[in-house]
Every structure is written in structure tokens, then in C-alpha cells.
Protein backbone atom coordinates (compact mmCIF):
# COMPACT_ATOMS: atom_id res chain seq x y z
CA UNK A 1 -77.53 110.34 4.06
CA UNK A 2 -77.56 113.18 6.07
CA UNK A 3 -77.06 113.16 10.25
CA UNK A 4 -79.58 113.91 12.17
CA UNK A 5 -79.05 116.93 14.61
CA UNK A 6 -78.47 114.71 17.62
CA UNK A 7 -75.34 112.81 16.10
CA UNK A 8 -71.87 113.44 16.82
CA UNK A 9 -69.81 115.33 13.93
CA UNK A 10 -65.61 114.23 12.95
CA UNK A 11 -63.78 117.57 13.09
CA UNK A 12 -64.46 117.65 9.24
CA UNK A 13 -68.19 117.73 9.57
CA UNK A 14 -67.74 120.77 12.61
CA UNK A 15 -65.62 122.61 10.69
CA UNK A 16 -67.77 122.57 7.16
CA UNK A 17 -70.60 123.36 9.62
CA UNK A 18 -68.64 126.24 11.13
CA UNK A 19 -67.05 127.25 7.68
CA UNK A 20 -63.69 127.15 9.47
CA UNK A 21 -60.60 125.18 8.67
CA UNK A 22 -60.16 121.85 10.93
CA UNK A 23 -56.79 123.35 12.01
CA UNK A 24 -59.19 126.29 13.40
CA UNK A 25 -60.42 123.86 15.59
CA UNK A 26 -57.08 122.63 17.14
CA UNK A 27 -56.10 125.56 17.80
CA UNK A 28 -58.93 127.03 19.52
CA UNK A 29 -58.40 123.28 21.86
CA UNK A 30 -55.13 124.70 22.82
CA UNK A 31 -56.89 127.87 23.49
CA UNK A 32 -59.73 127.12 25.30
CA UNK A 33 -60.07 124.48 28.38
CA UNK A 34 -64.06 124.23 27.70
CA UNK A 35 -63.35 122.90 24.05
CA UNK A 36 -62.93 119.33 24.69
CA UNK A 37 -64.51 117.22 21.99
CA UNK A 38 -64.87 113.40 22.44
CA UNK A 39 -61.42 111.66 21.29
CA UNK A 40 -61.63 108.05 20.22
CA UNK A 41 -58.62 105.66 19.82
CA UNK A 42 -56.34 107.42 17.60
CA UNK A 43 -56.67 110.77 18.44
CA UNK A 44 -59.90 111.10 16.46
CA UNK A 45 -62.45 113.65 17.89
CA UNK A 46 -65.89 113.60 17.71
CA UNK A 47 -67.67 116.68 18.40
CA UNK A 48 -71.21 116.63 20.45
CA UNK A 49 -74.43 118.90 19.53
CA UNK A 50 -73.39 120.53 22.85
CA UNK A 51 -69.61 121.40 21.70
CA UNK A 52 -70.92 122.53 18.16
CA UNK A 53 -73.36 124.78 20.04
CA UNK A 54 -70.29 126.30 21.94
CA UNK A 55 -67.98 126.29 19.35
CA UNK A 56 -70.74 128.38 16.79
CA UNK A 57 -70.21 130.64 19.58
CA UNK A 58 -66.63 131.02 19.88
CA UNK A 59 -66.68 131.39 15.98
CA UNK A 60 -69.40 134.27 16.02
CA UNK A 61 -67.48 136.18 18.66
CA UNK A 62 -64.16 135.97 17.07
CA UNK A 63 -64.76 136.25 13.44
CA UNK A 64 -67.73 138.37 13.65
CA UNK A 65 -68.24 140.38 16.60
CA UNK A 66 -64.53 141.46 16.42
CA UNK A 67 -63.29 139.59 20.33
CA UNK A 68 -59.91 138.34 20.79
CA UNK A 69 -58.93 135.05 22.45
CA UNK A 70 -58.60 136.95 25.64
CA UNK A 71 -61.58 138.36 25.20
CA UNK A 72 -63.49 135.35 24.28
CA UNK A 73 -62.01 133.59 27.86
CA UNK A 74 -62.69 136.50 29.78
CA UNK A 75 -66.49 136.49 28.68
CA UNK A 76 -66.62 133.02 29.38
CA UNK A 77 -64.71 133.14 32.90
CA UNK A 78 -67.15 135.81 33.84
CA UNK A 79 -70.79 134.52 32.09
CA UNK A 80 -69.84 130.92 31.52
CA UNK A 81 -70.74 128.41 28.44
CA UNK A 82 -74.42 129.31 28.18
CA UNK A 83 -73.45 133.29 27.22
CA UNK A 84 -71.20 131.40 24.36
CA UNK A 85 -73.82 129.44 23.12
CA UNK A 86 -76.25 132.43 23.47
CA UNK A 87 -73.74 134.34 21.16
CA UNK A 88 -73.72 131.59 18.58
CA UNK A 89 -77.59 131.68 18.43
CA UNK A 90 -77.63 135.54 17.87
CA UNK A 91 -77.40 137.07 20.43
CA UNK A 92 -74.94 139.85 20.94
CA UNK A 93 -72.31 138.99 23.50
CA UNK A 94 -71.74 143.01 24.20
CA UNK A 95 -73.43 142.93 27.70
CA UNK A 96 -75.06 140.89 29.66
CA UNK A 97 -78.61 141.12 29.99
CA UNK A 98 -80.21 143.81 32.52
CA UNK A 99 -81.58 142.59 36.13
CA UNK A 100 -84.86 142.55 36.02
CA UNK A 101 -86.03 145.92 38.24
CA UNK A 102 -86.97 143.92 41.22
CA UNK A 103 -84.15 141.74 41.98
CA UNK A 104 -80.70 142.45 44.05
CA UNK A 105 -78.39 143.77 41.30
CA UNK A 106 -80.95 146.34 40.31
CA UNK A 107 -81.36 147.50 44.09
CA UNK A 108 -77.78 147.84 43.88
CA UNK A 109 -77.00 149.67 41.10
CA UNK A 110 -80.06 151.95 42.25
CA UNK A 111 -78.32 152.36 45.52
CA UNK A 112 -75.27 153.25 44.02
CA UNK A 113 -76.53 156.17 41.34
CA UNK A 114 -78.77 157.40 44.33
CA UNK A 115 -75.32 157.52 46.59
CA UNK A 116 -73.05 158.71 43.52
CA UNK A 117 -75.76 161.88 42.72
CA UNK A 118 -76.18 162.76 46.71
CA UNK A 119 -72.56 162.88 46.51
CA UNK A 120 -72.46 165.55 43.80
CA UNK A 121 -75.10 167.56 44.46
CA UNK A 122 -73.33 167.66 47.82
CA UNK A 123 -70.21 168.97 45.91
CA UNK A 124 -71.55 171.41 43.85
CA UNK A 125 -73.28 173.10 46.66
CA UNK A 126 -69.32 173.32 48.16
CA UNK A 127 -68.45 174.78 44.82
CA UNK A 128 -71.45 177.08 44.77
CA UNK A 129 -70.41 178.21 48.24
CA UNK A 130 -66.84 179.20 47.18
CA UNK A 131 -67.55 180.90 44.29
CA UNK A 132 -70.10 183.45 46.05
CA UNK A 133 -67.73 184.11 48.67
């Protein structure tokens, strides 16, 4: 009988659903903090829908999207679990998505490319200057 997509999965049920090795698994514990599957008496883990979610994520970024451990913390230091799980349900972890064109971080990055071009047009007129006279 199959489980249903609420139940918890042994680290040989996550790893056939990941199609990694269980020793895949431990590793990537000693790798990263926000892998922390339930652990019963004995050492035995148990792995929630939530951790599978992440850990599809971890998988996708390593294996296919080419990261590297560092790269894979980094990400999630900087965008947190949900970008992880976001990457394991297809989306590409390459950049973040755009600020919408009303909010703060657009008005700032506006801001800035309106500074940045005053700044050289304001230079090439000084080069313009120098090479007429």
C-alpha cells in the first residue's frame, strides 16, 4: 500500500523519491543546517512532506542546474527555504523574481540607472570638450 502524500518517508523512501543514494542524504545533513529530518530513537529519520519539498530542491539545484554546496547555502542565506522549494517545483533558481514596477526595489533600481546615465552623459560631454579643444 502506497503512502499518502501527507505521511512521513524513512530516508529509503526520500531517497528512491529523490533518485539519490541515502548516503546523499547524510551528507547533505552535514552540509546544510535547514536539513533536519525527524530522528526517532535510534537514530532513525523520518523525513516530512515539508523536508522532501526542500530537499527536491537542493537535489534540482545541485545535480541539475549545475550549483555547488556553496552555492546552494548562499541562495538559501540570501532567498531562504521557499526559493529552494520553488527550485524543486521548476522553477529556475538563476534570479530572483523582478519587483513588481511599483514597489521600493524598482524605484530604486530606477533611481540608480537614472543617476548612473546622468553621470555619463555628464562625462562624455567632459570628453567631448577635450577633444575639440
Amino acid at each position: 500500500m502506497a503512502k499518502g502524500p501527507d505521511a512521513f518517508r524513512t530516508i529509503s523512501e526520500a531517497a528512491e523519491e529523490l533518485n539519490v543514494p541515502q548516503h546523499v542524504l547524510r551528507f547533505w545533513e552535514t552540509k546544510f543546517a535547514f536539513i533536519r529530518p525527524m530522528k526517532r530513537a535510534g537514530g532513525r529519520r523520518f523525513y516530512r512532506p515539508a523536508d522532501i519539498a526542500v530537499l527536491r530542491g537542493v537535489r534540482r539545484l545541485l545535480h541539475d542546474e549545475g550549483y555547488t554546496i556553496k552555492g546552494v547555502q548562499k541562495l538559501h542565506r540570501e532567498q531562504g527555504l521557499k526559493r529552494l522549494v520553488a527550485a524543486g517545483e521548476g522553477m529556475s533558481a538563476a534570479a530572483p523574481p523582478a519587483p513588481s514596477a511599483g514597489s521600493p526595489a524598482a524605484r530604486g533600481d530606477t533611481d540608480a540607472l537614472l543617476t548612473a546615465l546622468r553621470d555619463l552623459e555628464a562625462a562624455k560631454r567632459r570628453l567631448d570638450d577635450l577633444l575639440k579643444g
